[in-house]
PDB file of N, CA and C in Angstrom:
ATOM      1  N   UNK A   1     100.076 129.363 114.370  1.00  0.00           N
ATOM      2  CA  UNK A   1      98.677 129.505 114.015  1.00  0.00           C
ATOM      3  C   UNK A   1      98.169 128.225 113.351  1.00  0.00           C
ATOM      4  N   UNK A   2      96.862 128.415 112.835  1.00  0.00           N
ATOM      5  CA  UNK A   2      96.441 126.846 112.907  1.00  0.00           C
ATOM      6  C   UNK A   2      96.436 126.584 111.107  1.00  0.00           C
ATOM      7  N   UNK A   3      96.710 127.806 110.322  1.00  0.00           N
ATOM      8  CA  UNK A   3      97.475 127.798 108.834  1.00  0.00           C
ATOM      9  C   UNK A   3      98.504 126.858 108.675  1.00  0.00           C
ATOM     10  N   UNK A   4      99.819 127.753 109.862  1.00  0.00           N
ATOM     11  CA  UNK A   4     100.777 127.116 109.700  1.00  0.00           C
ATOM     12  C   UNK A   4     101.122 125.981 109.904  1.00  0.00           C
ATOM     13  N   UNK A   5     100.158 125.430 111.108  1.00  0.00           N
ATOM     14  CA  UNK A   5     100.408 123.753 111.290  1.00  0.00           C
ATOM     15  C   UNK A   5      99.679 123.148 110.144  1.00  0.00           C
ATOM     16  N   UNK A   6      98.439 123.573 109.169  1.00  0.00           N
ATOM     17  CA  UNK A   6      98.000 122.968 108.110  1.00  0.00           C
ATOM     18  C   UNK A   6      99.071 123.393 106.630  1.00  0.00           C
ATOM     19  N   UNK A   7     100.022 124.172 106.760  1.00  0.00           N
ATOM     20  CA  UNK A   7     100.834 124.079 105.646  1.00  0.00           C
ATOM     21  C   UNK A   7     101.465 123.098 105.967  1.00  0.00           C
ATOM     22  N   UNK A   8     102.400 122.773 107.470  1.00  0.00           N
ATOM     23  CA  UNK A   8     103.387 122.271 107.726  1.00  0.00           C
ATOM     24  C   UNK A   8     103.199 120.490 107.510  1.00  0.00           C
ATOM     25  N   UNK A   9     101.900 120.175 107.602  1.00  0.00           N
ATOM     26  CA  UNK A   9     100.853 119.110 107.771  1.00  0.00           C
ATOM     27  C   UNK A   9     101.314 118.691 106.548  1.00  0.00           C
ATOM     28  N   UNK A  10     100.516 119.658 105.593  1.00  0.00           N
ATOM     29  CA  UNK A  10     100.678 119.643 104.383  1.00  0.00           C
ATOM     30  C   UNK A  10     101.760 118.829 103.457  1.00  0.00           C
ATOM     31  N   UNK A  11     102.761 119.687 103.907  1.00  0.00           N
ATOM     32  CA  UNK A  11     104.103 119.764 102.905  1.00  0.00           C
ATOM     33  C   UNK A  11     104.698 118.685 103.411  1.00  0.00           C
ATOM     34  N   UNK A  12     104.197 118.169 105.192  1.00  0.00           N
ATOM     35  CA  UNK A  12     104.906 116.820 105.577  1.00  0.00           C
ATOM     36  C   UNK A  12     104.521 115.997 105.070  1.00  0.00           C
ATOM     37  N   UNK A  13     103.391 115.389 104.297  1.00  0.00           N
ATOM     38  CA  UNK A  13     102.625 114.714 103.904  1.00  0.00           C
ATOM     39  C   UNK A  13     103.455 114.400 102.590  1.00  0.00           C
ATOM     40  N   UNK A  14     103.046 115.537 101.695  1.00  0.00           N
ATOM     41  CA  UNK A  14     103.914 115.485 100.332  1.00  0.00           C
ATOM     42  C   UNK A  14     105.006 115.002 100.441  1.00  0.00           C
ATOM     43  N   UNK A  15     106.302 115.134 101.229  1.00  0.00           N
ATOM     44  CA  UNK A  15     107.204 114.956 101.317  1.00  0.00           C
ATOM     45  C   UNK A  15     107.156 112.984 101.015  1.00  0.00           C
ATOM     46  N   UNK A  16     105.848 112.812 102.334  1.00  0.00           N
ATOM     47  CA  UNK A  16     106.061 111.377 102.757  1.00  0.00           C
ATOM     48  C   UNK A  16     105.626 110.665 101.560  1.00  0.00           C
ATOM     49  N   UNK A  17     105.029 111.588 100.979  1.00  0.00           N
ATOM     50  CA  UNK A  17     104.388 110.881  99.627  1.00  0.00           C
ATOM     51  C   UNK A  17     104.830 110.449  98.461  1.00  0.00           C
ATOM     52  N   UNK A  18     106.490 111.684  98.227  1.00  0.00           N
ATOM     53  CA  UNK A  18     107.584 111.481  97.567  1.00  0.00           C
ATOM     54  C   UNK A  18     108.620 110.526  97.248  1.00  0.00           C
ATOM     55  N   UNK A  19     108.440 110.230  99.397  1.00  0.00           N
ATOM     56  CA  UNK A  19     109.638 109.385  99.727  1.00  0.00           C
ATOM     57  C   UNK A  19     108.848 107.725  99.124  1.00  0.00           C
ATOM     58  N   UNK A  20     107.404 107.734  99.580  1.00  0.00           N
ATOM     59  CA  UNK A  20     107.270 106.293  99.038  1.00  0.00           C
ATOM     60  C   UNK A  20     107.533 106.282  97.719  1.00  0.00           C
ATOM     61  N   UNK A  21     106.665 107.272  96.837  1.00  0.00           N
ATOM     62  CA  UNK A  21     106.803 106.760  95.704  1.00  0.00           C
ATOM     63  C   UNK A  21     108.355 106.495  95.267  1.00  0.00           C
ATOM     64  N   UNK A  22     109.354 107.025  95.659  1.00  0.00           N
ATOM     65  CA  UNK A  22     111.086 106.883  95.075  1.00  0.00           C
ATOM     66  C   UNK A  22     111.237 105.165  95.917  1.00  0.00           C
ATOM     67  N   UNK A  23     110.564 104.745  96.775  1.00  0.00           N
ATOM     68  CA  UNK A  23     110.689 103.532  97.504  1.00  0.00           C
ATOM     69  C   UNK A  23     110.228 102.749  96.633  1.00  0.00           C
ATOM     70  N   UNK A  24     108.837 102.851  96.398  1.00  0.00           N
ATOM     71  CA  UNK A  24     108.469 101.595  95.244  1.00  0.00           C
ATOM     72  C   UNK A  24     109.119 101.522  94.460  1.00  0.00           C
ATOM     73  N   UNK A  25     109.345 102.574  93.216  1.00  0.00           N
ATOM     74  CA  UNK A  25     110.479 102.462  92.238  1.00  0.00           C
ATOM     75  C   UNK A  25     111.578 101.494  92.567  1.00  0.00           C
ATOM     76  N   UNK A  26     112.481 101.965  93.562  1.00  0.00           N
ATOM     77  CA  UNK A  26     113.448 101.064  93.810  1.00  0.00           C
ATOM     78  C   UNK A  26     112.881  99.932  94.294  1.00  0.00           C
ATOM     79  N   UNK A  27     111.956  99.720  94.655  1.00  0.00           N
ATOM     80  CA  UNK A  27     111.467  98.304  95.067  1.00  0.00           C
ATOM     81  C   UNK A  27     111.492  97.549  93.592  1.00  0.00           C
ATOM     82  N   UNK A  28     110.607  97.979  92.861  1.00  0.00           N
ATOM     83  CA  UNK A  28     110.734  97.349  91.663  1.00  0.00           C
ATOM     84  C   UNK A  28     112.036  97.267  91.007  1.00  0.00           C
ATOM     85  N   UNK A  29     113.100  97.978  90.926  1.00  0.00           N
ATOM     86  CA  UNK A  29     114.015  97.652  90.222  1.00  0.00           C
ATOM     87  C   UNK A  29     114.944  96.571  90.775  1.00  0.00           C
ATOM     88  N   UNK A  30     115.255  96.551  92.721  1.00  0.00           N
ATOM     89  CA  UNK A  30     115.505  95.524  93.200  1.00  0.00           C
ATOM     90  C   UNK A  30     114.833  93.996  93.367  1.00  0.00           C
ATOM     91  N   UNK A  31     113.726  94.013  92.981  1.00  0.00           N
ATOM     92  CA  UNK A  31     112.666  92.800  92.294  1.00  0.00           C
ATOM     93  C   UNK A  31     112.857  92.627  91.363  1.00  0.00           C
ATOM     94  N   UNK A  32     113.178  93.422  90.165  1.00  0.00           N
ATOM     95  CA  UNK A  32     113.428  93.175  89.015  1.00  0.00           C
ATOM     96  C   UNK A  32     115.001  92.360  88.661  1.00  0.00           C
ATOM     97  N   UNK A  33     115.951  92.171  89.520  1.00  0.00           N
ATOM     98  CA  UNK A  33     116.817  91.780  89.601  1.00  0.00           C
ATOM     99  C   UNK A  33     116.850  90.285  89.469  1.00  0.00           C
ATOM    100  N   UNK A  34     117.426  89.649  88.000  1.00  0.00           N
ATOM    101  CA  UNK A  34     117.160  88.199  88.682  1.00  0.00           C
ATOM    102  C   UNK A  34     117.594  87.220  89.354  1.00  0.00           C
ATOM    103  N   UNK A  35     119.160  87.552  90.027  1.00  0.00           N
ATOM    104  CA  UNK A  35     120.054  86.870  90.577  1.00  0.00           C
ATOM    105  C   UNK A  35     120.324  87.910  91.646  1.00  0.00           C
ATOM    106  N   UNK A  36     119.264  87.802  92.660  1.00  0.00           N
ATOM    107  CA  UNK A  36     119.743  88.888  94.185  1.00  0.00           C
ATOM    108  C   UNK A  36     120.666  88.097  95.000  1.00  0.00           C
ATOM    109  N   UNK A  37     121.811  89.169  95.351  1.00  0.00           N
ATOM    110  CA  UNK A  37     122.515  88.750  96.798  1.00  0.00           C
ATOM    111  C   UNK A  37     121.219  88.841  97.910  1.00  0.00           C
ATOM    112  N   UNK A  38     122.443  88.273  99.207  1.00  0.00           N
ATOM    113  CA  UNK A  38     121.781  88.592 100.284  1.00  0.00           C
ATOM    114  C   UNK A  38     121.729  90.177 101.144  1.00  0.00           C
ATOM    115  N   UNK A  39     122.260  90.544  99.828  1.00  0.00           N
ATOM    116  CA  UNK A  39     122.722  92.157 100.590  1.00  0.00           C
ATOM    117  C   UNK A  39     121.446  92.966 100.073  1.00  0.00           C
ATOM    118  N   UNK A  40     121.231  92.214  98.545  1.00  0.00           N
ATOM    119  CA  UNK A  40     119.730  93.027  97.911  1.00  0.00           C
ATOM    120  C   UNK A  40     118.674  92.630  98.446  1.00  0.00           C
ATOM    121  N   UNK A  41     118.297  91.285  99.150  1.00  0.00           N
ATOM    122  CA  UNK A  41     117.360  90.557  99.532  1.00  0.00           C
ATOM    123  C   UNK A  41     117.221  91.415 100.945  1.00  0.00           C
ATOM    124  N   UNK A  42     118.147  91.955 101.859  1.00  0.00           N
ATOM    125  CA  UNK A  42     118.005  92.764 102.878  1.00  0.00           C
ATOM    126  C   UNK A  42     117.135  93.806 102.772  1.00  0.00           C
ATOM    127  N   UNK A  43     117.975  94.120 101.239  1.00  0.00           N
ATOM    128  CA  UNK A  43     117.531  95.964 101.439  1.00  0.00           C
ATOM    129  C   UNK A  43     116.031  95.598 101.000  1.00  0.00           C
ATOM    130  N   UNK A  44     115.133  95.049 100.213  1.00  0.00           N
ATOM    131  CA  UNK A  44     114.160  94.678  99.553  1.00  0.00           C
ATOM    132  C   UNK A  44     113.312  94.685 100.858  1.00  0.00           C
ATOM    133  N   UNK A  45     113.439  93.975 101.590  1.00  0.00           N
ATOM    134  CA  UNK A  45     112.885  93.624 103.016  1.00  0.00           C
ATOM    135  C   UNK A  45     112.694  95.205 103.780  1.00  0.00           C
ATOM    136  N   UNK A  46     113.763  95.820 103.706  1.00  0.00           N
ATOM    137  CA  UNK A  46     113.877  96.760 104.760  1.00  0.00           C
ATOM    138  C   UNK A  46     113.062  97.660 103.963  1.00  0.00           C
ATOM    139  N   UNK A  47     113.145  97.828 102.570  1.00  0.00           N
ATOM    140  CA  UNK A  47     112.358  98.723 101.986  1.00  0.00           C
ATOM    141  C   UNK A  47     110.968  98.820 101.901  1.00  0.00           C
ATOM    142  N   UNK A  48     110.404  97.669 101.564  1.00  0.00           N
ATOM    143  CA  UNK A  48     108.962  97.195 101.489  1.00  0.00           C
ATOM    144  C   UNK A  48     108.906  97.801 103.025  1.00  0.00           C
ATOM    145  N   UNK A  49     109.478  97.396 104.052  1.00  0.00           N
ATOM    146  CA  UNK A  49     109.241  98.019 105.410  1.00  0.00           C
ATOM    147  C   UNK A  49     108.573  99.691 105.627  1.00  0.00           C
ATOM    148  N   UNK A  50     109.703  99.822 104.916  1.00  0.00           N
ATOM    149  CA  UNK A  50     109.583 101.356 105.325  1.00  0.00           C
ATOM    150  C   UNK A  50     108.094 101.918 104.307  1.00  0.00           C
ATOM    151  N   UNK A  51     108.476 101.673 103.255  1.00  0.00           N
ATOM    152  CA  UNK A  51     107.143 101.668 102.231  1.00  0.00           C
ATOM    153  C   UNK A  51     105.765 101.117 103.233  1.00  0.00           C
ATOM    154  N   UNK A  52     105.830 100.360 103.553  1.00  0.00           N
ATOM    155  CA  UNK A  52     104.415 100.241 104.546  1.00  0.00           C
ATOM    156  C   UNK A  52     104.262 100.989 105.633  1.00  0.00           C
ATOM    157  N   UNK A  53     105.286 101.277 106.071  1.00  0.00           N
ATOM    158  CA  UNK A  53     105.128 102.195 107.403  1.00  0.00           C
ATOM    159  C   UNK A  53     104.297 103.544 106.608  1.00  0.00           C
ATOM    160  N   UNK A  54     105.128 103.655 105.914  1.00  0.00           N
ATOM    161  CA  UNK A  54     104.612 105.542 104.888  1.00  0.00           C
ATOM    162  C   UNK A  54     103.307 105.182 104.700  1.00  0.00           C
ATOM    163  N   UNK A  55     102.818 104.095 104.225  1.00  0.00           N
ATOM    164  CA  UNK A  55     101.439 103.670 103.780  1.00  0.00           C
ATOM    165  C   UNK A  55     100.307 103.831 104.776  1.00  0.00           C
ATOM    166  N   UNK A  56     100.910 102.861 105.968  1.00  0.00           N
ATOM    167  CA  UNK A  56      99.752 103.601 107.059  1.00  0.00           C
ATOM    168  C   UNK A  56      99.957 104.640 107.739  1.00  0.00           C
ATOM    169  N   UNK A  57     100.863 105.344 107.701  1.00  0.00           N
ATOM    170  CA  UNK A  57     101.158 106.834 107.857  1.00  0.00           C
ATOM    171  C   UNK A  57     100.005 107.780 106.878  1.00  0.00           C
ATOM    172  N   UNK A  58     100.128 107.682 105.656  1.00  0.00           N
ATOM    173  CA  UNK A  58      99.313 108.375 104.833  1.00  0.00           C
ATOM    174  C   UNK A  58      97.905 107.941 105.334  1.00  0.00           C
ATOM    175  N   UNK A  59      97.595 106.660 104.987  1.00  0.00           N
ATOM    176  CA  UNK A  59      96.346 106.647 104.971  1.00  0.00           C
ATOM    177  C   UNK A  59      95.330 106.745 106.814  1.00  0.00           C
ATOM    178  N   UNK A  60      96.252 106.522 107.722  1.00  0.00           N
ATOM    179  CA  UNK A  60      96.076 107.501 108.798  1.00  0.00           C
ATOM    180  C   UNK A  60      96.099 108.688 108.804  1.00  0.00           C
ATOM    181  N   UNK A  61      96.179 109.652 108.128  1.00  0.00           N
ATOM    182  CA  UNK A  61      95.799 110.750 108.429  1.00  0.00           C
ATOM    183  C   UNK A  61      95.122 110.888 106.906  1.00  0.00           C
ATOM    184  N   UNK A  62      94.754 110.092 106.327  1.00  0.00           N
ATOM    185  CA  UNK A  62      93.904 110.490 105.004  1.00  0.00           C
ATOM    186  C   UNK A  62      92.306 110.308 106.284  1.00  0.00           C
ATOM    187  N   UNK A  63      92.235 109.214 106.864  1.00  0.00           N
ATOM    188  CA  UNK A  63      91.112 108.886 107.812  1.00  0.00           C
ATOM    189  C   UNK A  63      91.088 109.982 108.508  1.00  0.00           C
ATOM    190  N   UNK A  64      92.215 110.771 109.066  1.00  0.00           N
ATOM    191  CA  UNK A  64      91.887 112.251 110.410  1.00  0.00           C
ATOM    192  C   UNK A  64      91.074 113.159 109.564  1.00  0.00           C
ATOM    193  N   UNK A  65      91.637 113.244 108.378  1.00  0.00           N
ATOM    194  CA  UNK A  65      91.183 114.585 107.363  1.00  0.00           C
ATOM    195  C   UNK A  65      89.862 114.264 106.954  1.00  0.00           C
ATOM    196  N   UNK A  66      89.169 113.753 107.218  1.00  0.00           N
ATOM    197  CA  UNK A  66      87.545 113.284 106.478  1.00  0.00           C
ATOM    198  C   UNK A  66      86.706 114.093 107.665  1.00  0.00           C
TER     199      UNK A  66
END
């Protein structure tokens, strides 16, 4: 029903909303680092990645919902 795809919408959203915010955090604490390997300098990269993907994820469907 068209509830359940707006709970499911919903709660996917939150979820994605969770996952960035625990991403930035660790973004900052791996920035905060002042002597990075190349193993932290990876993950930093890959993270900010994924953190932007979630970003225009959200705010694409913040634009559907208007």
């Amino acid at each position: 029903t068209i509830q359940t795809n707006k709970s499911l919408h919903h709660s996917t959203l939150k979820q994605l909303t969770h996952k960035g915010q625990l991403l930035h955090e660790e973004l900052d604490s791996l920035i905060a680092i002042p002597h990075k390997s190349h193993q932290d300098s990876i993950h930093i990269v890959q993270s900010y990645n994924q953190l932007e993907s979630i970003v225009k994820s959200l705010k694409n469907n913040e634009h559907h919902d208007q």
